[in-house]
N, C-alpha and C. Protein backbone atom coordinates (compact mmCIF):
# COMPACT_ATOMS: atom_id res chain seq x y z
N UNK A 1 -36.85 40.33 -42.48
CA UNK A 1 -36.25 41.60 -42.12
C UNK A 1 -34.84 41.68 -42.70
N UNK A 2 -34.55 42.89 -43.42
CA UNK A 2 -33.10 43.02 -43.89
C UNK A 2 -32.17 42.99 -42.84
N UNK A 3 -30.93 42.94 -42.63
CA UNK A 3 -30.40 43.23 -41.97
C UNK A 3 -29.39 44.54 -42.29
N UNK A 4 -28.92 45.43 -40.86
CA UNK A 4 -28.31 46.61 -41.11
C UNK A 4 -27.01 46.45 -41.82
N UNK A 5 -26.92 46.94 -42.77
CA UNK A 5 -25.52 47.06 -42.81
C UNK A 5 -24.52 48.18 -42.54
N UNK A 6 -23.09 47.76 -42.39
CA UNK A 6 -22.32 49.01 -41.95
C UNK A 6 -21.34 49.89 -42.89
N UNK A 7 -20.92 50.66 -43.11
CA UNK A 7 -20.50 51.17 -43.98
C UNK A 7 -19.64 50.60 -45.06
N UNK A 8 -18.82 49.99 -44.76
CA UNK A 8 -17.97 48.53 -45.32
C UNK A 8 -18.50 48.02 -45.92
N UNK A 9 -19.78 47.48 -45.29
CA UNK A 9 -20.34 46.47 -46.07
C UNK A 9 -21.11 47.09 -46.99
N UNK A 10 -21.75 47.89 -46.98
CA UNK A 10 -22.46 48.68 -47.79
C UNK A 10 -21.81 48.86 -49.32
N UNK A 11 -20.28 49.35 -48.81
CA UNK A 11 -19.10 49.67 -50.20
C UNK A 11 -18.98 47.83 -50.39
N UNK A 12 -18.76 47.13 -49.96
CA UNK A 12 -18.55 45.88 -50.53
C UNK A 12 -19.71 45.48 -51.99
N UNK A 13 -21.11 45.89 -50.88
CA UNK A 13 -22.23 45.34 -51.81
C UNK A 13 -22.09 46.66 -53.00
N UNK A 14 -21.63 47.82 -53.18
CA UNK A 14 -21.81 48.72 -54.40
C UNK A 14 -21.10 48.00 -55.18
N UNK A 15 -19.72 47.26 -54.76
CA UNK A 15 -18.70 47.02 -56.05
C UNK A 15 -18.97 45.63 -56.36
N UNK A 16 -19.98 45.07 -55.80
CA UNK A 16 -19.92 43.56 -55.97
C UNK A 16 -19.96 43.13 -57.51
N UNK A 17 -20.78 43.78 -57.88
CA UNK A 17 -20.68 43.45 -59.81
C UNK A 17 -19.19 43.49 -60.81
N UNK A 18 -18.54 44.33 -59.67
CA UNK A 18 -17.43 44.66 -60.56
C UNK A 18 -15.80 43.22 -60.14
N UNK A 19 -16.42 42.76 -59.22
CA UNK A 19 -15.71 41.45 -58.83
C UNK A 19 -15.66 40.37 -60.19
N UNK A 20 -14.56 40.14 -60.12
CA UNK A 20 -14.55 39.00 -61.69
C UNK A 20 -14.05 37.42 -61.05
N UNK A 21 -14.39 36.60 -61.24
CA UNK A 21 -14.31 34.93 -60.76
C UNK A 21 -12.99 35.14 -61.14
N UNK A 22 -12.06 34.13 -60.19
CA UNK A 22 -10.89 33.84 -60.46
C UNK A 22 -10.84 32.46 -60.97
N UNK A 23 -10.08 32.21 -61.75
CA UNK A 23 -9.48 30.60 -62.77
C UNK A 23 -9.34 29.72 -61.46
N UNK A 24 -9.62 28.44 -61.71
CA UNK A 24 -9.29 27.33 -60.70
C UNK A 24 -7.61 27.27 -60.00
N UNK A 25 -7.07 27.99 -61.24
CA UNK A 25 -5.57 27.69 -61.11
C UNK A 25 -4.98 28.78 -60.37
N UNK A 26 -5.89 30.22 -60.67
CA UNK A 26 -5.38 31.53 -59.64
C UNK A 26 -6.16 31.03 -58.02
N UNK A 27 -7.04 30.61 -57.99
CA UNK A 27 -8.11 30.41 -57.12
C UNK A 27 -6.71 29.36 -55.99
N UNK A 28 -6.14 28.56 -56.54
CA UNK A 28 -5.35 27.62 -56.03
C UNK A 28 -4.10 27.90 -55.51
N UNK A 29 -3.56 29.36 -55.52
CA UNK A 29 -2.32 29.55 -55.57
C UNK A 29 -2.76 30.38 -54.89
N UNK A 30 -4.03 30.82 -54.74
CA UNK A 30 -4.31 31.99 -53.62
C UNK A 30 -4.88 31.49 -52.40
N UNK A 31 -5.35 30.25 -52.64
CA UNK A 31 -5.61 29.50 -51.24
C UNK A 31 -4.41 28.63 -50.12
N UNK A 32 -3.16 28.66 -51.68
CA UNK A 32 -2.15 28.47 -51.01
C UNK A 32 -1.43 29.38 -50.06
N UNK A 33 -1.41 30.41 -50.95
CA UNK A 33 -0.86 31.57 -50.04
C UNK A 33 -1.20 32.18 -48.81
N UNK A 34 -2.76 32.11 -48.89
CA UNK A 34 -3.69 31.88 -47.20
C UNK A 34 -3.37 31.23 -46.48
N UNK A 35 -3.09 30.08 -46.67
CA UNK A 35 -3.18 28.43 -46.12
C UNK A 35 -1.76 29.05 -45.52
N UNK A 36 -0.48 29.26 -46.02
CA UNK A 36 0.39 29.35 -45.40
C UNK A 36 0.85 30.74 -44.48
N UNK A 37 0.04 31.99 -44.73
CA UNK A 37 -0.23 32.84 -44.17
C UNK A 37 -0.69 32.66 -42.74
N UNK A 38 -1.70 31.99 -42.75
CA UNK A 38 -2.60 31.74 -41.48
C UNK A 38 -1.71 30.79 -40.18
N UNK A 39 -0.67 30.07 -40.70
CA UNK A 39 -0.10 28.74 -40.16
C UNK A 39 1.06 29.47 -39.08
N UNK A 40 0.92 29.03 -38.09
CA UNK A 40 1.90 29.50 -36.88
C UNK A 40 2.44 28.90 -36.02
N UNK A 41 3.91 28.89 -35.92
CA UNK A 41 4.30 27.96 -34.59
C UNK A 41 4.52 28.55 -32.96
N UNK A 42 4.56 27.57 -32.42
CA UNK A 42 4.79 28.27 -31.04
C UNK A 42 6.40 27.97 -31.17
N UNK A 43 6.83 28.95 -30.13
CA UNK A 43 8.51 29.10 -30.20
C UNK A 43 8.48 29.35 -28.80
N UNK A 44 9.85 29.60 -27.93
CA UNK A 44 10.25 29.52 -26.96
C UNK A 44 11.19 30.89 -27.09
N UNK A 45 11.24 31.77 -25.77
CA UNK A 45 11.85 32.81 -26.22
C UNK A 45 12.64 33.03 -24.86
N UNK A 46 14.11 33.49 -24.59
CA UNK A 46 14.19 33.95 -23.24
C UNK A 46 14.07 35.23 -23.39
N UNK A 47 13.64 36.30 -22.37
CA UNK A 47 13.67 37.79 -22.48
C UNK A 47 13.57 37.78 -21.09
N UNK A 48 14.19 39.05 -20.61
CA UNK A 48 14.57 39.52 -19.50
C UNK A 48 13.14 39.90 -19.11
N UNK A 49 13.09 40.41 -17.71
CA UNK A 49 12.06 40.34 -17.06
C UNK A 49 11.33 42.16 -17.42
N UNK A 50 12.58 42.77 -17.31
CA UNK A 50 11.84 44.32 -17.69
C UNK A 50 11.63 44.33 -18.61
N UNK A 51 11.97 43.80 -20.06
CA UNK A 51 11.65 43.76 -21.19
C UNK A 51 10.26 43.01 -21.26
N UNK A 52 9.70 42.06 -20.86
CA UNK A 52 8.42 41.33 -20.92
C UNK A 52 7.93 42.23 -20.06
N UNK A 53 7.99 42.84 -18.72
CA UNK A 53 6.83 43.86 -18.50
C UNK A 53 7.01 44.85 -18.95
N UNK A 54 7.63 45.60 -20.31
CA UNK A 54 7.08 46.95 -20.70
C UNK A 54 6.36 46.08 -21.87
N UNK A 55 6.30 44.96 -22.33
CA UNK A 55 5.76 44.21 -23.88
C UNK A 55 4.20 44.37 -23.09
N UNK A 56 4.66 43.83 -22.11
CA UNK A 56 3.05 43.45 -21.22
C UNK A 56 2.35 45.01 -21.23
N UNK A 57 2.98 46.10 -20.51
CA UNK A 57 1.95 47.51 -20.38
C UNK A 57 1.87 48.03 -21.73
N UNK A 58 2.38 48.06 -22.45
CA UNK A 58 2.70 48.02 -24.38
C UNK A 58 1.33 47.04 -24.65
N UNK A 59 1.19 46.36 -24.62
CA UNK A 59 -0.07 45.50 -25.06
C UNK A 59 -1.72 45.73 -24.51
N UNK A 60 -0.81 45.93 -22.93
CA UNK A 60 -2.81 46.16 -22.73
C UNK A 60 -2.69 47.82 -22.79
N UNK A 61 -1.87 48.39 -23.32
CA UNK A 61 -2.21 50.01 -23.70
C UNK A 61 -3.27 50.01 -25.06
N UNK A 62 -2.55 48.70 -25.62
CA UNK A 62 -3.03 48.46 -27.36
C UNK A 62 -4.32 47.72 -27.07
N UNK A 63 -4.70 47.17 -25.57
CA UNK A 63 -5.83 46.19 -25.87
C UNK A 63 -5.75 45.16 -26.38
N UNK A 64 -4.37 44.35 -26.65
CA UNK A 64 -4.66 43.01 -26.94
C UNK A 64 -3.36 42.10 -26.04
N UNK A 65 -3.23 41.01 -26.00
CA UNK A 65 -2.70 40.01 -25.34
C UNK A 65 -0.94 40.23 -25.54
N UNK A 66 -0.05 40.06 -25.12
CA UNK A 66 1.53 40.28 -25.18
C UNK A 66 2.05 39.62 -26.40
N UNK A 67 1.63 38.29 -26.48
CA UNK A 67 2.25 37.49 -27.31
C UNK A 67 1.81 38.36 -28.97
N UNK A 68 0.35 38.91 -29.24
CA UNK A 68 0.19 39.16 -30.52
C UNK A 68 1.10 40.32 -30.53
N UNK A 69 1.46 41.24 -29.69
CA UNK A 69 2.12 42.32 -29.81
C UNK A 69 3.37 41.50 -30.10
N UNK A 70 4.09 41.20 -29.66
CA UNK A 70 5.39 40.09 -30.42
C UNK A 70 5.47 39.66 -31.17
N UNK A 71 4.19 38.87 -31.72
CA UNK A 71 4.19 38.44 -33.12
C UNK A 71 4.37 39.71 -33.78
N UNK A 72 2.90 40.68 -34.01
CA UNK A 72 2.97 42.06 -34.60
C UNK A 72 4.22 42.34 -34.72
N UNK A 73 5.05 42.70 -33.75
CA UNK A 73 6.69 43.24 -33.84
C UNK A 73 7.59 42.54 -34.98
N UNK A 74 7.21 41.02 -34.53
CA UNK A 74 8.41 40.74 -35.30
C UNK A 74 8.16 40.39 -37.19
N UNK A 75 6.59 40.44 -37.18
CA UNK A 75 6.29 40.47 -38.68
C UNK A 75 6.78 41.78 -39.03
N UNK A 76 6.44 42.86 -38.62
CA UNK A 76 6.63 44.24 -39.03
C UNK A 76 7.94 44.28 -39.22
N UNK A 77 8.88 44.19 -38.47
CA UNK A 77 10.17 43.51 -38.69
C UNK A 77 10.92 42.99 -40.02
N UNK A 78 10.57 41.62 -40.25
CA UNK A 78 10.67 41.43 -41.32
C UNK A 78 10.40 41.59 -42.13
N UNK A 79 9.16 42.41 -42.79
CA UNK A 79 8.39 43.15 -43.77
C UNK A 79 9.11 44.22 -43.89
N UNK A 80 10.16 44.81 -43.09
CA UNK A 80 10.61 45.67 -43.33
C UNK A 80 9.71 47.15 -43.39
N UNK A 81 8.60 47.04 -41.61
CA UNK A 81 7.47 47.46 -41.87
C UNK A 81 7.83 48.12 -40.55
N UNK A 82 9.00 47.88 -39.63
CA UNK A 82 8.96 48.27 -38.35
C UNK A 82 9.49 49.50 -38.55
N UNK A 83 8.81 51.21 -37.76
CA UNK A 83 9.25 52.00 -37.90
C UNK A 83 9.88 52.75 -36.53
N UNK A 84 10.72 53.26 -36.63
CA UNK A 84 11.79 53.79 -35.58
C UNK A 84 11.46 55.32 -35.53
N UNK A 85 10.59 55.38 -34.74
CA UNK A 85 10.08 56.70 -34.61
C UNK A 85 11.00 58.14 -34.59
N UNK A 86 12.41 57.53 -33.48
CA UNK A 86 13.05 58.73 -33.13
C UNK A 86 14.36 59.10 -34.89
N UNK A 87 14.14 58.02 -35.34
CA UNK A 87 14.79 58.22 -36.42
C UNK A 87 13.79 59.03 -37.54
N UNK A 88 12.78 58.42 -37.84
CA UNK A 88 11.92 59.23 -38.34
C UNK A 88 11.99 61.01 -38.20
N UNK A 89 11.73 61.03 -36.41
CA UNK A 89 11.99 62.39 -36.65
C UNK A 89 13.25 63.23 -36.66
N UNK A 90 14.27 62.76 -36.41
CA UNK A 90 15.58 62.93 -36.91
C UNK A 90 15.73 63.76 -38.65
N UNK A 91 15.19 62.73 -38.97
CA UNK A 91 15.09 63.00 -40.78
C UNK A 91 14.44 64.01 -40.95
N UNK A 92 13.21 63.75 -40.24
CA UNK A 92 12.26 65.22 -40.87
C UNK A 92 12.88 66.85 -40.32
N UNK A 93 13.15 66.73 -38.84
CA UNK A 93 14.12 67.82 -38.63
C UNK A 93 15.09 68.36 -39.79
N UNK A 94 16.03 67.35 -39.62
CA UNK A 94 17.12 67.26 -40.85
C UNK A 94 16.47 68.16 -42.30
N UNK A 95 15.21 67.60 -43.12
CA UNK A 95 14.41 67.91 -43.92
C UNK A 95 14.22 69.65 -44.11
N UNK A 96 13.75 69.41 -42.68
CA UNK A 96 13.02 71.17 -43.08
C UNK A 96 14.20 71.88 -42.06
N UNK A 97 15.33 71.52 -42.14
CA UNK A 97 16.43 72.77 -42.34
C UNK A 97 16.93 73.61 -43.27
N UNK A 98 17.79 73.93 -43.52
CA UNK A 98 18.16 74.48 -44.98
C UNK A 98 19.47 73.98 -45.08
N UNK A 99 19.43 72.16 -44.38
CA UNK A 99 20.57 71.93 -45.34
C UNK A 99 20.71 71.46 -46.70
């Protein structure tokens, strides 16, 4: 029996031909970059108590555990990925004025 596939996978299997083998040597520098991607320490943090329960209702709003929402935060963070909503709309106001 085949099994179902889901839309994803479906687009995976159309482009599969068009996938090209990578060199031992790209293959190696990309398993490095995984390898150190994946790797995580535990840390110790103090935070005030109202601050850990809005992380906490912030997390199970999102459905997942406090700590990944912290992690999440603070990668986005440094990626220079974290966005500041009320500034955001600041700008766009700003934008569609006629200054």
């Amino acid at each position: 029996m085949k099994p179902k596939l889901d839309a994803a996978e479906r687009s995976i299997e159309r482009a599969a031909s068009s996938y090209r083998p990578v060199s031992g040597k790209d293959r190696k520098r990309i398993e490095t970059i995984l390898d150190r991607s994946r790797k995580s320490r535990n840390i110790n943090i103090r935070i005030s108590e109202p601050t850990l329960a809005e992380l906490k209702k912030l997390a199970e709003r999102e459905g997942l555990p406090y700590q990944t929402l912290v992690s999440s935060i603070l990668h986005k963070y440094v990626t220079n990925r974290l966005v500041d909503e009320e500034a955001i709309t600041k700008s766009l106001r700003f934008l569609r004025s006629d200054h």
